[in-house]
N, C-alpha and C. Protein backbone atom coordinates (compact mmCIF):
# COMPACT_ATOMS: atom_id res chain seq x y z
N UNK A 1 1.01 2.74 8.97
CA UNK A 1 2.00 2.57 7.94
C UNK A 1 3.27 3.26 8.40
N UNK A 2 4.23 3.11 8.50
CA UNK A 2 5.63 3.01 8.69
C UNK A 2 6.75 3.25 7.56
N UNK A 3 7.47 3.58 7.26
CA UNK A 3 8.67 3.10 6.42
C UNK A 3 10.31 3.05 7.06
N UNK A 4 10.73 2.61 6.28
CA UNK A 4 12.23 2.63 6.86
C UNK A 4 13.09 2.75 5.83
N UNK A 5 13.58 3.62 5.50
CA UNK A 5 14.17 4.35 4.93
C UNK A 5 15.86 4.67 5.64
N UNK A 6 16.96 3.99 5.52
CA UNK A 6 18.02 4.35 6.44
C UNK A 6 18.92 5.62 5.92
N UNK A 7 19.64 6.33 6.56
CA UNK A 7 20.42 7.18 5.86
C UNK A 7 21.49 7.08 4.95
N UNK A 8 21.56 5.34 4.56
CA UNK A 8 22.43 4.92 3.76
C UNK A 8 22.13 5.21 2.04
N UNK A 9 20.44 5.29 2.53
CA UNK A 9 19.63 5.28 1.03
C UNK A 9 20.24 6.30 0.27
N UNK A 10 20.19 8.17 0.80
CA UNK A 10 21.05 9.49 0.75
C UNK A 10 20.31 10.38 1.62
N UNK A 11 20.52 11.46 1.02
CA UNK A 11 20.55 12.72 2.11
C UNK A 11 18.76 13.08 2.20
N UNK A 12 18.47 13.61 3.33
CA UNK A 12 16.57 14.19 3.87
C UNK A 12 16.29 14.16 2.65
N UNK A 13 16.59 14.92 1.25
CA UNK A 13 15.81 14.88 0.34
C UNK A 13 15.39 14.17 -0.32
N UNK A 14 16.50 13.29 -0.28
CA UNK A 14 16.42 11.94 -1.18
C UNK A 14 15.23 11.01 -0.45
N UNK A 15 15.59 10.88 0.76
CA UNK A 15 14.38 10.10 1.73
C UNK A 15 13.15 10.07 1.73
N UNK A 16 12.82 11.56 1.77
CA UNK A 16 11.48 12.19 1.85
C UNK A 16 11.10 12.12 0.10
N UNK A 17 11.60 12.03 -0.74
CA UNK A 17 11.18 12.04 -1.92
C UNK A 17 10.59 10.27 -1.98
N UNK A 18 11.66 9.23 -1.86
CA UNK A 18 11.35 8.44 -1.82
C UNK A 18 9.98 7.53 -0.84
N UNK A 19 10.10 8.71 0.49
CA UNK A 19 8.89 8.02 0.77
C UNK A 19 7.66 8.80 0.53
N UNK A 20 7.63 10.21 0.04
CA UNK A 20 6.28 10.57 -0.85
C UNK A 20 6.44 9.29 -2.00
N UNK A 21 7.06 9.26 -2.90
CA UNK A 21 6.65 8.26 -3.72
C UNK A 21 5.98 6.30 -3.21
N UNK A 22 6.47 6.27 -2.23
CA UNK A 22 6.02 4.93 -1.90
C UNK A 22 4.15 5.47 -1.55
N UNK A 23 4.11 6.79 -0.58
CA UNK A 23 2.84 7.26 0.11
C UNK A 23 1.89 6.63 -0.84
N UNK A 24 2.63 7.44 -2.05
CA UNK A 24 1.51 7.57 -3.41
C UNK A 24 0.88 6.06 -3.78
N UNK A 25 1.91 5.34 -4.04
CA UNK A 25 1.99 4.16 -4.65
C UNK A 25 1.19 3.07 -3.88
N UNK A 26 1.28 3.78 -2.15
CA UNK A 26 0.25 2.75 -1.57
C UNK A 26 -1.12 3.42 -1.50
N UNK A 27 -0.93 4.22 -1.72
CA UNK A 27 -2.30 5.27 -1.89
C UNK A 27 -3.20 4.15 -2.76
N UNK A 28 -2.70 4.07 -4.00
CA UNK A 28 -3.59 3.13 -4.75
C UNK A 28 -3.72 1.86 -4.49
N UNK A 29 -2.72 1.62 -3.89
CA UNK A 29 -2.83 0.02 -3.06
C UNK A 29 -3.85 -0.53 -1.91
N UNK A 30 -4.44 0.93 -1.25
CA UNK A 30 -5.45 0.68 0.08
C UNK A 30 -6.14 0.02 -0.42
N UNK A 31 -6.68 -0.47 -0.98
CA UNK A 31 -7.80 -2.01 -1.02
C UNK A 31 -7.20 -3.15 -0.43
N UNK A 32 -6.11 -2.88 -0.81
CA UNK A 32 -5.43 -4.50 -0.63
C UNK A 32 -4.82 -4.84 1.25
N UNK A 33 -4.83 -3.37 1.50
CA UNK A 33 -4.39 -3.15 3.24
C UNK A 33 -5.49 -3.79 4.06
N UNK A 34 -5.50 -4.24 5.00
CA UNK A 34 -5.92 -4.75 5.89
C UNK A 34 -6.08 -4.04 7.29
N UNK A 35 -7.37 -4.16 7.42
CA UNK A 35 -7.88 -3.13 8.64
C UNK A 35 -7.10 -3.40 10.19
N UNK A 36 -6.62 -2.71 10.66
CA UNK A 36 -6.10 -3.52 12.41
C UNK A 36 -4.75 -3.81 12.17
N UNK A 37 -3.96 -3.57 10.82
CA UNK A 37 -2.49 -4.52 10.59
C UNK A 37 -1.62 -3.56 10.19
N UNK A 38 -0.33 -3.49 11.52
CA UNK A 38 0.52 -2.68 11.16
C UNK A 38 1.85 -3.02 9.95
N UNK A 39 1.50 -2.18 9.10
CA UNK A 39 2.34 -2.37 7.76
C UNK A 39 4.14 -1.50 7.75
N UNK A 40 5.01 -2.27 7.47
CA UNK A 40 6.45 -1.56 7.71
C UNK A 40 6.75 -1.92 6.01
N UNK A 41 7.23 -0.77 5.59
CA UNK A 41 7.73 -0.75 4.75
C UNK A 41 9.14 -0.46 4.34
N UNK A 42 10.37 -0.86 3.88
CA UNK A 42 11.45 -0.60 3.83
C UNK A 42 12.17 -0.17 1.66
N UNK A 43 12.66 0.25 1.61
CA UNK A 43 13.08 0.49 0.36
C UNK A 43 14.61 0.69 0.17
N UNK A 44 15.22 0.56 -1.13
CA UNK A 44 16.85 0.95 -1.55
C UNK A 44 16.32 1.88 -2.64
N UNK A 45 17.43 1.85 -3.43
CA UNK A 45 17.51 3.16 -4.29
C UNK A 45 16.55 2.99 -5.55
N UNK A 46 16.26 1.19 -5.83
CA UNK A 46 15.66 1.38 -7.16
C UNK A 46 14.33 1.87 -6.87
N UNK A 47 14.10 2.18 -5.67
CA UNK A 47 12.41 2.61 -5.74
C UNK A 47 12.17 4.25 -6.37
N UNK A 48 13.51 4.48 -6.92
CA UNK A 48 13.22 5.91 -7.20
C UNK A 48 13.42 6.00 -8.89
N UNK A 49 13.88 4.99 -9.55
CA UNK A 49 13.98 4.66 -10.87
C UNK A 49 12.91 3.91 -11.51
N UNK A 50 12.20 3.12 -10.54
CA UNK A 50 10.98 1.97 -11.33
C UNK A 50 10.19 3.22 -11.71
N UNK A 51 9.58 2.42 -12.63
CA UNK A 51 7.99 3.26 -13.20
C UNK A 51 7.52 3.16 -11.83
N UNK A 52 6.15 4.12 -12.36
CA UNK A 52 5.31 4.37 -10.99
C UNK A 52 4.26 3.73 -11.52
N UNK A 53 3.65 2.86 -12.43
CA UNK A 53 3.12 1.78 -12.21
C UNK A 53 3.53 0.61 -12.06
N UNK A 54 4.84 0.23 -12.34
CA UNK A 54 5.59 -0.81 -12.09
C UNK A 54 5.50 -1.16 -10.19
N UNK A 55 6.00 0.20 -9.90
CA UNK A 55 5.94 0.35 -8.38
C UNK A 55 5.17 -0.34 -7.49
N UNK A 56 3.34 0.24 -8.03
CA UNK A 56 2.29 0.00 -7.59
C UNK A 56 1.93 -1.11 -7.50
N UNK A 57 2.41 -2.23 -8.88
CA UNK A 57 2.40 -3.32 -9.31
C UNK A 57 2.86 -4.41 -8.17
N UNK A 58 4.33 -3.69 -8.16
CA UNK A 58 4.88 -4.57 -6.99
C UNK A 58 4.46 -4.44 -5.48
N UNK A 59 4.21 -3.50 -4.75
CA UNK A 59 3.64 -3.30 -3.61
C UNK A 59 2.56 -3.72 -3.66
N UNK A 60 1.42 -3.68 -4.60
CA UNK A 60 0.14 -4.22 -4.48
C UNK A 60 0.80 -6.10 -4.07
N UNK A 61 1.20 -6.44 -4.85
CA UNK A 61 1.71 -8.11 -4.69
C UNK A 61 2.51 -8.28 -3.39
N UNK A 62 2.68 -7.32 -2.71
CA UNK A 62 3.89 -7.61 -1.69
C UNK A 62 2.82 -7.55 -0.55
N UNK A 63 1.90 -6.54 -0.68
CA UNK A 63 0.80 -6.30 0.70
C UNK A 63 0.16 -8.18 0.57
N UNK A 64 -0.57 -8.31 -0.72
CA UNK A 64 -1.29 -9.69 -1.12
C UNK A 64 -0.24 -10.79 -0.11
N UNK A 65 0.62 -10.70 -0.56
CA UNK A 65 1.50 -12.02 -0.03
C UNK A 65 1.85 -11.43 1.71
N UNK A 66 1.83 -11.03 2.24
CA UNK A 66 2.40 -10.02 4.05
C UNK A 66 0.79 -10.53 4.52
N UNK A 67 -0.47 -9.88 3.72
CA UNK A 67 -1.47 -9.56 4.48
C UNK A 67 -2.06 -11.09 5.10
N UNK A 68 -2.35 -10.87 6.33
CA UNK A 68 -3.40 -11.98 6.95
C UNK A 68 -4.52 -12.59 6.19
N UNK A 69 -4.34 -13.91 6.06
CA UNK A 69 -5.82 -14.52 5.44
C UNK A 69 -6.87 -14.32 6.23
N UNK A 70 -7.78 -13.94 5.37
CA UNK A 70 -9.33 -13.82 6.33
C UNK A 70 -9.93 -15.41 6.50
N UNK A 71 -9.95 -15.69 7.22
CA UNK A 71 -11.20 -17.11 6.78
C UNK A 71 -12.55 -16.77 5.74
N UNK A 72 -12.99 -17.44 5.38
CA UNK A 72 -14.15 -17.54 4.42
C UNK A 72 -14.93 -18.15 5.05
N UNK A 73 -16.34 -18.34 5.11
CA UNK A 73 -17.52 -18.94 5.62
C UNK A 73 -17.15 -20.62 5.64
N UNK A 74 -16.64 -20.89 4.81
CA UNK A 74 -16.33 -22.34 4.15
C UNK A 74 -14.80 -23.01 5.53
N UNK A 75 -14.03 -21.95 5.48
CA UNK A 75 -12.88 -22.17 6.11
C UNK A 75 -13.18 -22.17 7.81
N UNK A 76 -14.37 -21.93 8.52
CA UNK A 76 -14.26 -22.04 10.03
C UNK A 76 -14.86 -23.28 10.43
């Protein structure tokens, strides 16, 4: 896991706050991660105003739609 965070976002504190809060948010999201797949994450400022289930909400849907389809027994 990765983020990108530019210095445009604001200053070390602001950064590091924002990406403890994403940490968290994917914290609850690991189900939805995918084993072997490098994940980049990027953010602006509203990630520090959404709810923090709103957050979760959206990253959970953002990994769903990024992550690799598995095949299914049916699909090979």
């Amino acid at each position: 896991m990765a983020y990108a965070i530019g210095r445009r976002f604001g200053n070390a504190v602001d950064r590091n706050r924002a990406r403890r809060r994403l940490r968290a948010a994917l914290d609850r999201s690991s189900p939805d991660l995918a084993a072997g797949v490098a994940y980049l994450v990027g953010a602006d400022r509203r990630v520090m105003t959404v709810d923090f289930p709103d957050l979760v909400t959206q990253i959970s849907a953002a990994i769903r739609r990024c992550s690799p389809s598995v095949p299914t027994g049916e699909d090979r």
